[in-house]
N, C-alpha and C. Protein backbone atom coordinates (compact mmCIF):
# COMPACT_ATOMS: atom_id res chain seq x y z
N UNK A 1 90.17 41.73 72.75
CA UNK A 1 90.72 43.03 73.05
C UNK A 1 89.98 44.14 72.32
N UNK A 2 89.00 43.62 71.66
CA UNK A 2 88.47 44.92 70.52
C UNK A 2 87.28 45.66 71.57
N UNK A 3 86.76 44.89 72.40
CA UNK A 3 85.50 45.31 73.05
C UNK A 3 85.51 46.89 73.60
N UNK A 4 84.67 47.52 73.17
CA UNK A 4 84.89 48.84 73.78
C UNK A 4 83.95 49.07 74.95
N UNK A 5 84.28 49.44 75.84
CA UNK A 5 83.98 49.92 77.10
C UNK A 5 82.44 50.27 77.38
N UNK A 6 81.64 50.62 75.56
CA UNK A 6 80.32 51.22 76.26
C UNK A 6 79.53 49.49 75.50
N UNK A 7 80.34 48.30 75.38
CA UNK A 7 79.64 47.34 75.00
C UNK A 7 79.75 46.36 76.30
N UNK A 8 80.27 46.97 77.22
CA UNK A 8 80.46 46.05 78.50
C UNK A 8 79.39 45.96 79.06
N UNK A 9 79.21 44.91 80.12
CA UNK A 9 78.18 44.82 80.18
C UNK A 9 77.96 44.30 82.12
N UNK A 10 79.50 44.19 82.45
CA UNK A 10 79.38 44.01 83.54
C UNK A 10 80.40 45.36 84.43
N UNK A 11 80.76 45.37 85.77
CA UNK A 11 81.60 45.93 86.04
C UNK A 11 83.09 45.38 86.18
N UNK A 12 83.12 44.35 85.93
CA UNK A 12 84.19 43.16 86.04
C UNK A 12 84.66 43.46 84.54
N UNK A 13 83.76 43.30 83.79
CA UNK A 13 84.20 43.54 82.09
C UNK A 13 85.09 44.83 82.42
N UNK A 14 84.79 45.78 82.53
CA UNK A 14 85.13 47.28 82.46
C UNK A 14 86.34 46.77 83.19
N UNK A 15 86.69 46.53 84.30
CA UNK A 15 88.23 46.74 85.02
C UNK A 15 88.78 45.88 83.90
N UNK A 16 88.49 44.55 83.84
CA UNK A 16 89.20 43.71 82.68
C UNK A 16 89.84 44.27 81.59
N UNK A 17 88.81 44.69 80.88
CA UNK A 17 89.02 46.09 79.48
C UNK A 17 90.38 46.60 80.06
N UNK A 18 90.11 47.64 81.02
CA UNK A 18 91.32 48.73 81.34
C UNK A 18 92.55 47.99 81.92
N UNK A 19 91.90 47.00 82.67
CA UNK A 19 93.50 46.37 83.19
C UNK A 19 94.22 45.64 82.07
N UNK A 20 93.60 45.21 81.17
CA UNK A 20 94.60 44.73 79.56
C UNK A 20 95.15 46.16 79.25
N UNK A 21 94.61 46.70 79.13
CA UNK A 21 95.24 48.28 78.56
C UNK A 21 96.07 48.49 79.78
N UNK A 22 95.98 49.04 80.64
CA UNK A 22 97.28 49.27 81.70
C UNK A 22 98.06 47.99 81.93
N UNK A 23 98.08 46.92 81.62
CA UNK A 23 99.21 46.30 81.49
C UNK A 23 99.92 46.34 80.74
N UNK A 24 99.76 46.73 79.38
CA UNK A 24 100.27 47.28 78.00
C UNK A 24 101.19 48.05 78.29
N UNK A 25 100.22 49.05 78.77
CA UNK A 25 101.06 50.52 79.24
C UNK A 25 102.11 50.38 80.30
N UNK A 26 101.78 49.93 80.80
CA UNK A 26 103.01 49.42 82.37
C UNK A 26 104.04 48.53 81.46
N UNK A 27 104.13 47.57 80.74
CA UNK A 27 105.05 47.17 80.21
C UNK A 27 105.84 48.04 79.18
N UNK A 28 105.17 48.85 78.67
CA UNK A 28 106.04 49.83 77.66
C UNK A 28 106.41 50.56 78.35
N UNK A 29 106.22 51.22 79.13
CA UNK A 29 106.77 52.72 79.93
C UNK A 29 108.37 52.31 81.35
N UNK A 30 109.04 52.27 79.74
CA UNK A 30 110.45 52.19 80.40
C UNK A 30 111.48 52.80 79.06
N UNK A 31 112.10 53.29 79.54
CA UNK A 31 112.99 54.17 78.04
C UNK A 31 113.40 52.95 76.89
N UNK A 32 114.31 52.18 77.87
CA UNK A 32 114.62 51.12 76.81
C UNK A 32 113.58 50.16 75.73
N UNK A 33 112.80 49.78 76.32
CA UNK A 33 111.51 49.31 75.93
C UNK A 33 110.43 50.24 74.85
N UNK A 34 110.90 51.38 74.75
CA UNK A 34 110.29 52.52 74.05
C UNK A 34 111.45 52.43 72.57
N UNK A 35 112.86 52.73 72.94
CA UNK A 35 113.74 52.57 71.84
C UNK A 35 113.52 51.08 71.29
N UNK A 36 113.76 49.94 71.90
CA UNK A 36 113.18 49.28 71.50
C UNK A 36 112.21 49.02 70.49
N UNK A 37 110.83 49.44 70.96
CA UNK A 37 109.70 49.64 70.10
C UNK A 37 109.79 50.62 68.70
N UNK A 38 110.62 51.72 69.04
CA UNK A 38 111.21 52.80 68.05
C UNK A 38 111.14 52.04 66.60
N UNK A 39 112.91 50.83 67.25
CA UNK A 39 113.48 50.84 66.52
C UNK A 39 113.11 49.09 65.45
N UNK A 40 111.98 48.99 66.14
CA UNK A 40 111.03 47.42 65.70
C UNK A 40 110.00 48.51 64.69
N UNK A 41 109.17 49.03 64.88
CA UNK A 41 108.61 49.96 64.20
C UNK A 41 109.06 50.37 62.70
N UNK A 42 110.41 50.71 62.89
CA UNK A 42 110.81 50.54 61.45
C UNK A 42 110.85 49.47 60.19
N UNK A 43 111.12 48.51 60.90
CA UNK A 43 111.61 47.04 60.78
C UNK A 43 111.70 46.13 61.97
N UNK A 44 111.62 44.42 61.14
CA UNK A 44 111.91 43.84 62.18
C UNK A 44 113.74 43.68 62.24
N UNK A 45 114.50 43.68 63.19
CA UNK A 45 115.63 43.48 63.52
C UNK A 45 116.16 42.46 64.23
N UNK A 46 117.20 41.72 63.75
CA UNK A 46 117.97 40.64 64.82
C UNK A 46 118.23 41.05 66.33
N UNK A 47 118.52 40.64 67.04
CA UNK A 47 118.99 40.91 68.37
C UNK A 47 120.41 41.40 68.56
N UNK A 48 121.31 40.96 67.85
CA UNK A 48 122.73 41.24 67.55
C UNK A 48 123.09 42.87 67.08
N UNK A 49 122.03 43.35 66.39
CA UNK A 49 121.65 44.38 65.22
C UNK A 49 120.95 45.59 66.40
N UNK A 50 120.18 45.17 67.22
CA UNK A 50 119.49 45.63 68.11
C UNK A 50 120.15 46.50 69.05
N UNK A 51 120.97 44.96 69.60
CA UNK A 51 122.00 45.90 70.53
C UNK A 51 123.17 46.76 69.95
N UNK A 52 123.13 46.57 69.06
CA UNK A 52 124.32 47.65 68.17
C UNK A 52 123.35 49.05 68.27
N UNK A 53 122.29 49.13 68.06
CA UNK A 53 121.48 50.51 68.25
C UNK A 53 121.22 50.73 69.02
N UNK A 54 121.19 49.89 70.23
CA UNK A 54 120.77 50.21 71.71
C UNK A 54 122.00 49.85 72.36
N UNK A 55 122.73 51.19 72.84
CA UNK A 55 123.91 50.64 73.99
C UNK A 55 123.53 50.44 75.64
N UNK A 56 122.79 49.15 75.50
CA UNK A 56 122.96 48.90 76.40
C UNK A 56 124.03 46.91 76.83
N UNK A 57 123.91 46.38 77.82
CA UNK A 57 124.78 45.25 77.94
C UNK A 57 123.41 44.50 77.09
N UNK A 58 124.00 43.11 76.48
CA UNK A 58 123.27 42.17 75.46
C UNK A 58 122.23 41.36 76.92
N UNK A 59 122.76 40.97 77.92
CA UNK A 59 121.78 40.60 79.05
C UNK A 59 120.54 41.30 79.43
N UNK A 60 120.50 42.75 79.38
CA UNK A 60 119.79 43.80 79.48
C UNK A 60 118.96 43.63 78.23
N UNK A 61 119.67 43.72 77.20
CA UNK A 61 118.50 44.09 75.98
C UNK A 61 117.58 42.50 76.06
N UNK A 62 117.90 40.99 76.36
CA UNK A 62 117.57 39.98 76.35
C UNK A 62 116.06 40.74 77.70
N UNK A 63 116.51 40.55 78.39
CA UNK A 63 115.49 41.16 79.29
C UNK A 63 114.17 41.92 79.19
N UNK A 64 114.79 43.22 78.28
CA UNK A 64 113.45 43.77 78.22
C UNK A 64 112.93 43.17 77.06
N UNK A 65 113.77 42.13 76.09
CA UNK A 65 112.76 41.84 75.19
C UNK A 65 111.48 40.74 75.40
N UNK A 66 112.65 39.71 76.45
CA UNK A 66 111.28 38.77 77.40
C UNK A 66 110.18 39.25 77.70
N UNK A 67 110.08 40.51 78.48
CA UNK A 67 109.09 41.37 78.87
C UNK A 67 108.35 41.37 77.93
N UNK A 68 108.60 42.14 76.75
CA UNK A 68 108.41 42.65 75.53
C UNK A 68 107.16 41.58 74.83
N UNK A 69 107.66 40.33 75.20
CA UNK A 69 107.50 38.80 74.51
C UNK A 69 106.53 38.29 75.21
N UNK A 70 106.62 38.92 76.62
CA UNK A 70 105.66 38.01 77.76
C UNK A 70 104.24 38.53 77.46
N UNK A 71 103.92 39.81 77.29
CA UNK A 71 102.98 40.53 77.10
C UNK A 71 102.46 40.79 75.49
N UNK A 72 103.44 39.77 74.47
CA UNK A 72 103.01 39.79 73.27
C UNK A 72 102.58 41.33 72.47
N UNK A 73 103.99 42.21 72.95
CA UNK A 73 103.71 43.25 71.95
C UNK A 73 105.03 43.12 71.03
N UNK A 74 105.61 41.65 71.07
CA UNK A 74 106.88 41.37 69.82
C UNK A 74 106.66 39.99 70.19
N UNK A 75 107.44 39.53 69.14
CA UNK A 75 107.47 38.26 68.60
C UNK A 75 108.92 37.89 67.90
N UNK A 76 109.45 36.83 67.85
CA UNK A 76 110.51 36.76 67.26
C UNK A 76 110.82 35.37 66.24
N UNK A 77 111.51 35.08 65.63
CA UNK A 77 111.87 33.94 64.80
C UNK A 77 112.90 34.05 64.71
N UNK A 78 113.72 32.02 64.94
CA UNK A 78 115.17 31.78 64.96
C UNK A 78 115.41 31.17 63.71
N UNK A 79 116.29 31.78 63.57
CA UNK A 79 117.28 30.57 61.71
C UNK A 79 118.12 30.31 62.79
N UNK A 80 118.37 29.51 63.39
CA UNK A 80 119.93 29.27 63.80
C UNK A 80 120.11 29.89 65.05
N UNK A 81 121.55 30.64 65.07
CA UNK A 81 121.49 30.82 66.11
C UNK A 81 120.81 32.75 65.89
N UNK A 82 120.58 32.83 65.07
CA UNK A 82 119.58 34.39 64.72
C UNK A 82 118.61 34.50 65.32
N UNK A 83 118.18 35.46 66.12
CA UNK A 83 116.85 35.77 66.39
C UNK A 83 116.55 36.80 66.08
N UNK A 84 115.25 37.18 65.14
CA UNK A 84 114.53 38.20 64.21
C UNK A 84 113.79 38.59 65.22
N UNK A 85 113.32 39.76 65.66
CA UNK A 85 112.02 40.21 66.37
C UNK A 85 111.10 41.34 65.61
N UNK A 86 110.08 41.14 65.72
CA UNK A 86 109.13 42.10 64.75
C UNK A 86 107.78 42.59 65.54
N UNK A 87 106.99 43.07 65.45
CA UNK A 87 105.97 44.00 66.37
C UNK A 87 104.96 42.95 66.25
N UNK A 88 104.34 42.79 67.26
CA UNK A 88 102.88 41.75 67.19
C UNK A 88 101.84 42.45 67.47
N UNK A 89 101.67 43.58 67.68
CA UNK A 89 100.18 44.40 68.21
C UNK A 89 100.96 45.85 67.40
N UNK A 90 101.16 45.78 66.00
CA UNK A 90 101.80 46.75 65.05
C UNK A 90 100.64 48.28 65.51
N UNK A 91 99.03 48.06 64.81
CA UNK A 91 98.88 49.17 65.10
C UNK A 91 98.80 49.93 66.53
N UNK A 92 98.92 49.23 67.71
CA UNK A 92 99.10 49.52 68.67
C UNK A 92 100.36 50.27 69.05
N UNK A 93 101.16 49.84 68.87
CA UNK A 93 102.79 50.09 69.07
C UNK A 93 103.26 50.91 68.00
N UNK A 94 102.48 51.06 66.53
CA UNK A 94 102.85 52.36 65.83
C UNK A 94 102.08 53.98 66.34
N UNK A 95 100.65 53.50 66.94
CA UNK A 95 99.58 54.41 66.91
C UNK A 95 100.39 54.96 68.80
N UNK A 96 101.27 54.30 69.26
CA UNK A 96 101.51 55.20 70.69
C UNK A 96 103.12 55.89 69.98
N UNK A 97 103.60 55.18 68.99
CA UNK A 97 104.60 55.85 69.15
C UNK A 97 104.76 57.29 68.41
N UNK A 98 103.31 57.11 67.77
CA UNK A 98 103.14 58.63 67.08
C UNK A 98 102.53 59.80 68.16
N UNK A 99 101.79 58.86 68.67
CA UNK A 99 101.30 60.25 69.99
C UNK A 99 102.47 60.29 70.68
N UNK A 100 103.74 59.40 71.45
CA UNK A 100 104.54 60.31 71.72
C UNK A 100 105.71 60.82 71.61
N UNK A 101 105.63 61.18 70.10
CA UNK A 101 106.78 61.77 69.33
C UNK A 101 105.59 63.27 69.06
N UNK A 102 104.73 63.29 69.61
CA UNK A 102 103.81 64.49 69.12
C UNK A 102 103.90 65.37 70.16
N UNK A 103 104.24 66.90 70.05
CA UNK A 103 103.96 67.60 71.21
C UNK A 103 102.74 67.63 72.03
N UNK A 104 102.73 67.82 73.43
CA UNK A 104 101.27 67.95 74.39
C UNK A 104 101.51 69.06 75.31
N UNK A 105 101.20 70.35 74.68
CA UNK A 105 101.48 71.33 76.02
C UNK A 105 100.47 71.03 76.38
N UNK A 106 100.48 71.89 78.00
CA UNK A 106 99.65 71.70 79.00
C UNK A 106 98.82 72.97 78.91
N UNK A 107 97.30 72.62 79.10
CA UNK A 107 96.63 73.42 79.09
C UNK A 107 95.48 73.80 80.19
N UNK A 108 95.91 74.85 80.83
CA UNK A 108 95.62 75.05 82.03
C UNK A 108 94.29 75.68 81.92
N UNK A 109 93.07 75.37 82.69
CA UNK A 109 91.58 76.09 83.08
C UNK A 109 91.05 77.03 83.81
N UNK A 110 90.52 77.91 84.11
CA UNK A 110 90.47 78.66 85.44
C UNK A 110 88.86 77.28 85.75
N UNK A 111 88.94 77.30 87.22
CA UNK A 111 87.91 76.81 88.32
C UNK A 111 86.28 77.01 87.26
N UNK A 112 86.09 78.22 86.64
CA UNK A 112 84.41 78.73 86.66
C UNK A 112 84.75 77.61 85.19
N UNK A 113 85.24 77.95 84.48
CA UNK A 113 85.27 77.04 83.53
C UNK A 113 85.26 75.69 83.39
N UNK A 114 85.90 74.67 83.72
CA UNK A 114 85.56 73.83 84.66
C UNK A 114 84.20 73.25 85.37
N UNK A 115 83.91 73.79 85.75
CA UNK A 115 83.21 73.78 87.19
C UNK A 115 81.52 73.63 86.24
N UNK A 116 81.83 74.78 85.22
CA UNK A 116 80.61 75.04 84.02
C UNK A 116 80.49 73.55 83.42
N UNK A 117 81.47 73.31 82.43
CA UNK A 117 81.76 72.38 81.96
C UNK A 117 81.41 71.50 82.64
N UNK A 118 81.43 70.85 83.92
CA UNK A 118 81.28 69.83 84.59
C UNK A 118 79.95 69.63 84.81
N UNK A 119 79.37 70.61 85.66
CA UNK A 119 77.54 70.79 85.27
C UNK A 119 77.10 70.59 84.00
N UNK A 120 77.40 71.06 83.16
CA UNK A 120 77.00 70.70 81.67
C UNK A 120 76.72 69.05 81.16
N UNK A 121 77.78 68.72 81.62
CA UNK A 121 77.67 67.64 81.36
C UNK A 121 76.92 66.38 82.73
N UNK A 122 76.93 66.48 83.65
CA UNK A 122 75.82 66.59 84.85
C UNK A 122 74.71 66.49 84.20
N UNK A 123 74.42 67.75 84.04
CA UNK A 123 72.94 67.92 83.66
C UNK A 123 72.59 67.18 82.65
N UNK A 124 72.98 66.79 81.10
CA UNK A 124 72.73 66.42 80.34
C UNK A 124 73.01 64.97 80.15
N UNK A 125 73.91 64.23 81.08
CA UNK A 125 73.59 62.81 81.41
C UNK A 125 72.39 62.92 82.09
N UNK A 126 72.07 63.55 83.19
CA UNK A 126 70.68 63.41 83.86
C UNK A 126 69.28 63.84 82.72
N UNK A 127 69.42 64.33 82.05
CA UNK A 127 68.23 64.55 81.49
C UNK A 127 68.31 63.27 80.53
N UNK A 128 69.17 62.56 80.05
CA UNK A 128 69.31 61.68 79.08
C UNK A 128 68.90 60.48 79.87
N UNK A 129 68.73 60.13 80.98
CA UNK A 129 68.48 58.93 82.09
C UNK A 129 66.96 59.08 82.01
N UNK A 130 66.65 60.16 81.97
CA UNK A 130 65.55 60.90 82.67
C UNK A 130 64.28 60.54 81.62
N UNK A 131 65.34 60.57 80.25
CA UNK A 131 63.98 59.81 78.82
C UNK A 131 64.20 58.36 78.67
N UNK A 132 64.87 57.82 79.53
CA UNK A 132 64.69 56.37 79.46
C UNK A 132 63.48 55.65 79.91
């Protein structure tokens, strides 16, 4: 999972790369699954403990934690009839939950700006091909 995108080497690599990352993302992007993550982030927590912070039904919270489990961004351990769950891809799941607890206004361009910008960078991949 560490490979970055400009060490790829095929075009198959590259979708691979991004489709691990958008599966990530597709599995987190559900509210519960976010509180969830919130509230693992702090600590790891029992399941019993869990749903006391998350009102939702105990079938429901079992659910998204499978999910959670299937895609290995938690992990859990039983004493008994206890189950502990704790973060398995920590800086991952701390490093999104700070971007989105962070404001993102939107920042709008006019067209010439843009448009500049876009040539700019045009041009200067092409001249960079161009000394190969």
């Amino acid at each position: 999972m560490a490979m970055a995108t400009d060490e790829c080497t095929t075009v198959a690599e590259v979708e691979g790369y991004w489709e691990e990352r958008a599966r990530l993302l597709r599995v987190m992007a559900h509210p519960v699954r976010l509180m969830i993550l919130e509230k693992l982030c702090e600590r790891p927590h029992c399941v019993k403990h869990l749903n006391s912070l998350i009102d939702i039904a105990q079938p429901q919270l079992s659910q998204h934690m499978a999910a959670l489990r299937k895609d290995k961004l938690v992990a859990c351990h039983a004493c008994g009839p206890v189950r502990c769950y704790y973060i398995l891809r920590p800086t991952l799941v701390k490093s999104m939950m700070r971007i989105l607890h962070q404001e993102h206004p939107l920042k709008e361009r006019n067209c010439q700006s843009v448009v500049r910008e876009s040539r700019r960078g045009w041009e200067e991949q092409a001249g960079a091909e161009s000394l190969q």
